[in-house]
C-alpha atoms as a PDB file:
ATOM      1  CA  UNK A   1       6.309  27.127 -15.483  1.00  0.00           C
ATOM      2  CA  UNK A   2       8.047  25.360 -12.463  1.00  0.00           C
ATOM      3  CA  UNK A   3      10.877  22.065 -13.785  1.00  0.00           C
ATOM      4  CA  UNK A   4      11.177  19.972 -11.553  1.00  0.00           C
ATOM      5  CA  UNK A   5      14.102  17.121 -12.268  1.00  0.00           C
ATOM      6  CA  UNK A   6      13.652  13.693 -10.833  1.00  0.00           C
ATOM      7  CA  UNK A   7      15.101  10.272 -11.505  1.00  0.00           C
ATOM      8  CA  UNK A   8      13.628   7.306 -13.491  1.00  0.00           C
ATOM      9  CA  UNK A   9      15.863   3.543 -12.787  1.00  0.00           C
ATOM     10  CA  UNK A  10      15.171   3.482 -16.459  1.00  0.00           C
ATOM     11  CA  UNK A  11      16.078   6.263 -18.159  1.00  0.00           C
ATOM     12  CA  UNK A  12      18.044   8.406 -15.535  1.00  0.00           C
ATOM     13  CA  UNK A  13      17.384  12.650 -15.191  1.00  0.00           C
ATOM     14  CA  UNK A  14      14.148  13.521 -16.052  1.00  0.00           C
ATOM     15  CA  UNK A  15      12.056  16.896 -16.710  1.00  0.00           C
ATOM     16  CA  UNK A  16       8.600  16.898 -14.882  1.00  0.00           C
ATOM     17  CA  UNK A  17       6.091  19.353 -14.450  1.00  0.00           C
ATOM     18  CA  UNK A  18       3.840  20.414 -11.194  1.00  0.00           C
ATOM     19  CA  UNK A  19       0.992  18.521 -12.667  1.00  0.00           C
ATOM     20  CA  UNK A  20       3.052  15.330 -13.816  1.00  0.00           C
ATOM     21  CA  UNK A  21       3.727  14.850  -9.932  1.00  0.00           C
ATOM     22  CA  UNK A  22       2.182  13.610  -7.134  1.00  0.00           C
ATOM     23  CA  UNK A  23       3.078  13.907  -3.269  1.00  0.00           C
ATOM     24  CA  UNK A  24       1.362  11.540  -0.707  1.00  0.00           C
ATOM     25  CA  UNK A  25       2.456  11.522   2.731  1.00  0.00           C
ATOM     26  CA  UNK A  26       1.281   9.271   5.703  1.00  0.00           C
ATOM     27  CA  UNK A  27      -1.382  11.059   8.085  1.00  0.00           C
ATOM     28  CA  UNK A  28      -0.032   8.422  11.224  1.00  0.00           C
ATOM     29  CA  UNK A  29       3.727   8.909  10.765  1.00  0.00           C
ATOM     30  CA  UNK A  30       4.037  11.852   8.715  1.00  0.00           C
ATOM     31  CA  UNK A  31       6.177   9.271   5.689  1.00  0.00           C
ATOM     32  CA  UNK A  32       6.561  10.971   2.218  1.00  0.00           C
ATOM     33  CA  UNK A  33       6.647  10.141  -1.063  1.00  0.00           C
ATOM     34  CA  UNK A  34       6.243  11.200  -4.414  1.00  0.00           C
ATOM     35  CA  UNK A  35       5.256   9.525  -7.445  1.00  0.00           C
ATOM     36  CA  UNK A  36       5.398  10.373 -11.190  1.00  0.00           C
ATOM     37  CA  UNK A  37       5.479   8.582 -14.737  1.00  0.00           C
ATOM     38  CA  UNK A  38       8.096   8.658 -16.451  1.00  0.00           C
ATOM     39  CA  UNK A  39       8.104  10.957 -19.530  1.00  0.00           C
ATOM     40  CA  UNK A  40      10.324   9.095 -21.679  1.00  0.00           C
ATOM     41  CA  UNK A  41       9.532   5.101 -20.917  1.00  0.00           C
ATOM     42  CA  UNK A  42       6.267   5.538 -19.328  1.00  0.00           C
ATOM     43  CA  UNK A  43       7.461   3.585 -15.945  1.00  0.00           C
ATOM     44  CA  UNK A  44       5.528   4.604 -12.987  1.00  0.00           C
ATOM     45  CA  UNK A  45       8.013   5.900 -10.433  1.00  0.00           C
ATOM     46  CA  UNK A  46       7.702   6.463  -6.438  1.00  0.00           C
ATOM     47  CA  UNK A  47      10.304   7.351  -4.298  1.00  0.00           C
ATOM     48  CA  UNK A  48      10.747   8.321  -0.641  1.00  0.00           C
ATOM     49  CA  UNK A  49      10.628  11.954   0.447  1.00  0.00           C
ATOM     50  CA  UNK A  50      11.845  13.279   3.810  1.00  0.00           C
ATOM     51  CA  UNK A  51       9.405  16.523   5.152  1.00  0.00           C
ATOM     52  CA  UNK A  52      11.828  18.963   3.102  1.00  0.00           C
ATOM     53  CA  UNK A  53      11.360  17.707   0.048  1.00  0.00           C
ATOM     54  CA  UNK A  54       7.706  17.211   0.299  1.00  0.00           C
ATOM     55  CA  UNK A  55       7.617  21.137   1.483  1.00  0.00           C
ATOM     56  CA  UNK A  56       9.608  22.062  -1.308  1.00  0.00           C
ATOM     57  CA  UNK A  57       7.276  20.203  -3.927  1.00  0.00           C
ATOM     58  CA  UNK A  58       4.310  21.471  -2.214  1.00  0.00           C
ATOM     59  CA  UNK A  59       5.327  24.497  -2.412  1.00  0.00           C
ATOM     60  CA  UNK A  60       5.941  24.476  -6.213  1.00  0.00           C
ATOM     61  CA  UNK A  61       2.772  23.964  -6.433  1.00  0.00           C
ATOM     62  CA  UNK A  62       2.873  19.809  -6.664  1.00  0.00           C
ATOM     63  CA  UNK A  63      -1.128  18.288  -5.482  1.00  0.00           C
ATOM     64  CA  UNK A  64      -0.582  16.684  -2.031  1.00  0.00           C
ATOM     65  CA  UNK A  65      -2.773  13.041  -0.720  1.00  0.00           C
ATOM     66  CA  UNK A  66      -2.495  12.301   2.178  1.00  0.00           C
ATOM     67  CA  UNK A  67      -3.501   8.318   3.558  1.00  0.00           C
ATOM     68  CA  UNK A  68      -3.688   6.554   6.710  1.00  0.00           C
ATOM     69  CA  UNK A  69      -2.497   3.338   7.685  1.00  0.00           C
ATOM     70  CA  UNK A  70      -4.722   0.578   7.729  1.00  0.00           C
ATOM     71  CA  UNK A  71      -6.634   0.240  10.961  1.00  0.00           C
ATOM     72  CA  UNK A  72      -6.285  -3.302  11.531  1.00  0.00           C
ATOM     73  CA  UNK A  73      -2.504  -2.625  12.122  1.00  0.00           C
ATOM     74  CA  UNK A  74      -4.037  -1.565  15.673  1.00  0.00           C
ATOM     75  CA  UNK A  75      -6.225  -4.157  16.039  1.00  0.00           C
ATOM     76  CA  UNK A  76      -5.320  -7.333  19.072  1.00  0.00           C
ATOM     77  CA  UNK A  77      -3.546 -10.214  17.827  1.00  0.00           C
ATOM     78  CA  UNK A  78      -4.805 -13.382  19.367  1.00  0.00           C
ATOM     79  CA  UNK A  79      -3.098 -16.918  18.665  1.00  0.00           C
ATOM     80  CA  UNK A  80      -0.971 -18.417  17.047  1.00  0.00           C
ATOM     81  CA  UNK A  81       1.080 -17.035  13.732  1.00  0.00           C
ATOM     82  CA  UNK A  82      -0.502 -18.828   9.992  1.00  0.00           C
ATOM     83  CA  UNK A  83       1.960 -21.589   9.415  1.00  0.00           C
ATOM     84  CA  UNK A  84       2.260 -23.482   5.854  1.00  0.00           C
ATOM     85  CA  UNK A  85       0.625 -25.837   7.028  1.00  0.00           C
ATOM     86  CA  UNK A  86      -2.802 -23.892   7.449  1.00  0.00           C
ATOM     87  CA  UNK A  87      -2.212 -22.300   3.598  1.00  0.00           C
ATOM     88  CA  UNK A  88      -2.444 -25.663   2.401  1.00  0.00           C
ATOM     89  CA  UNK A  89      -5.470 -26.289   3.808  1.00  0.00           C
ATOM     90  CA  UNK A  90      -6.733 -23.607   3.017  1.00  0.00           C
ATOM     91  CA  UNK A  91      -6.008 -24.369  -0.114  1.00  0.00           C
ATOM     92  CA  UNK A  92      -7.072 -27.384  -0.354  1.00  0.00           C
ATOM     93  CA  UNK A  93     -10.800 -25.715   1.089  1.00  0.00           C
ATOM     94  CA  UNK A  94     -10.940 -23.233  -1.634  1.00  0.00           C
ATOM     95  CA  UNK A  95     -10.021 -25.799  -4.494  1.00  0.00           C
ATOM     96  CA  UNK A  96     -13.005 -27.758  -3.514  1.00  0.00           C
ATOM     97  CA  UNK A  97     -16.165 -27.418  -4.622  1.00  0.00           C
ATOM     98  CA  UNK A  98     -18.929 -25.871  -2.200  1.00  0.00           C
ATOM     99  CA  UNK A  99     -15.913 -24.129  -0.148  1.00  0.00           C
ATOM    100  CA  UNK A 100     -17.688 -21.242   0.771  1.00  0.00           C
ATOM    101  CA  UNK A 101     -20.204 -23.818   2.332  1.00  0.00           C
ATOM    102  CA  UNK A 102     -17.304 -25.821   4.115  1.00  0.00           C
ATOM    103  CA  UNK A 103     -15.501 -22.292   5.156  1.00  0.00           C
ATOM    104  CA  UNK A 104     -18.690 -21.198   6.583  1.00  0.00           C
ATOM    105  CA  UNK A 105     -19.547 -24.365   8.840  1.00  0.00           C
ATOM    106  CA  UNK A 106     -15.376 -23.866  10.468  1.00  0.00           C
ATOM    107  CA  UNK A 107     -15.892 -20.376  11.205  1.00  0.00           C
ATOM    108  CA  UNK A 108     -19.652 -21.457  12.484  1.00  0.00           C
ATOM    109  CA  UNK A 109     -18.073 -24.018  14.985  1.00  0.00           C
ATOM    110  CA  UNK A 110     -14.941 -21.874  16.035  1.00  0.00           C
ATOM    111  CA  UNK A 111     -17.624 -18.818  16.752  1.00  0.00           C
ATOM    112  CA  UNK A 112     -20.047 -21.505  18.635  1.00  0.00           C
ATOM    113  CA  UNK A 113     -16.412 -23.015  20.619  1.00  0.00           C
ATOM    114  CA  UNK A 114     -15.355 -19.554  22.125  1.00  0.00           C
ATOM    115  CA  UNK A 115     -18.743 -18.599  23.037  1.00  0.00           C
ATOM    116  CA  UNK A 116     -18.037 -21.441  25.148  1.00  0.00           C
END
């Protein structure tokens, strides 16, 4: 049976198997990681991996994921940046009662004012 040491912030050196960890890397910029829990303190763990230690983890048999970034990281970005100011009103909308009403009728008039 493969050993594979990593390191817990907790408890320091620790002896994993194949099946106790995880590799996920990053479909758009090939990023790696790998993730366990820790054997002794039960912490969940992730840590960075360049491509050689994913390949070497992969290769000792250690199940790969692999994710993509969100796609509305791609998508335009029109106006201005959220200030404070608009999290307070917002807010201030959503502890009110019948917000969903209110939130409704803004996004109503904004749609109906770039039609425009």
């Amino acid at each position: 049976m493969t050993t594979i040491r990593a390191s817990c912030p907790s408890c320091g050196d620790v002896d994993l198997t194949v099946s106790d960890v995880s590799v996920h890397v990053c479909a758009n910029d090939q990023r790696g990681s790998y993730s366990f829990r820790c054997p002794e303190c039960q912490l969940a763990v992730s840590k960075p991996a360049d491509s050689t230690v994913v390949d070497i983890l992969v290769s000792s048999g250690v199940r790969l994921a692999t994710w993509e970034l969100p796609a509305e990281l791609w998508e335009p970005r029109v106006g201005p940046p959220i200030s404070h100011d608009d999290l307070l009103d917002f807010h201030q909308l959503l502890a009110g009662e019948r917000w969903f009403e209110r939130l409704t009728a803004l996004l109503e008039t904004e749609s109906e004012s770039e039609a425009h």
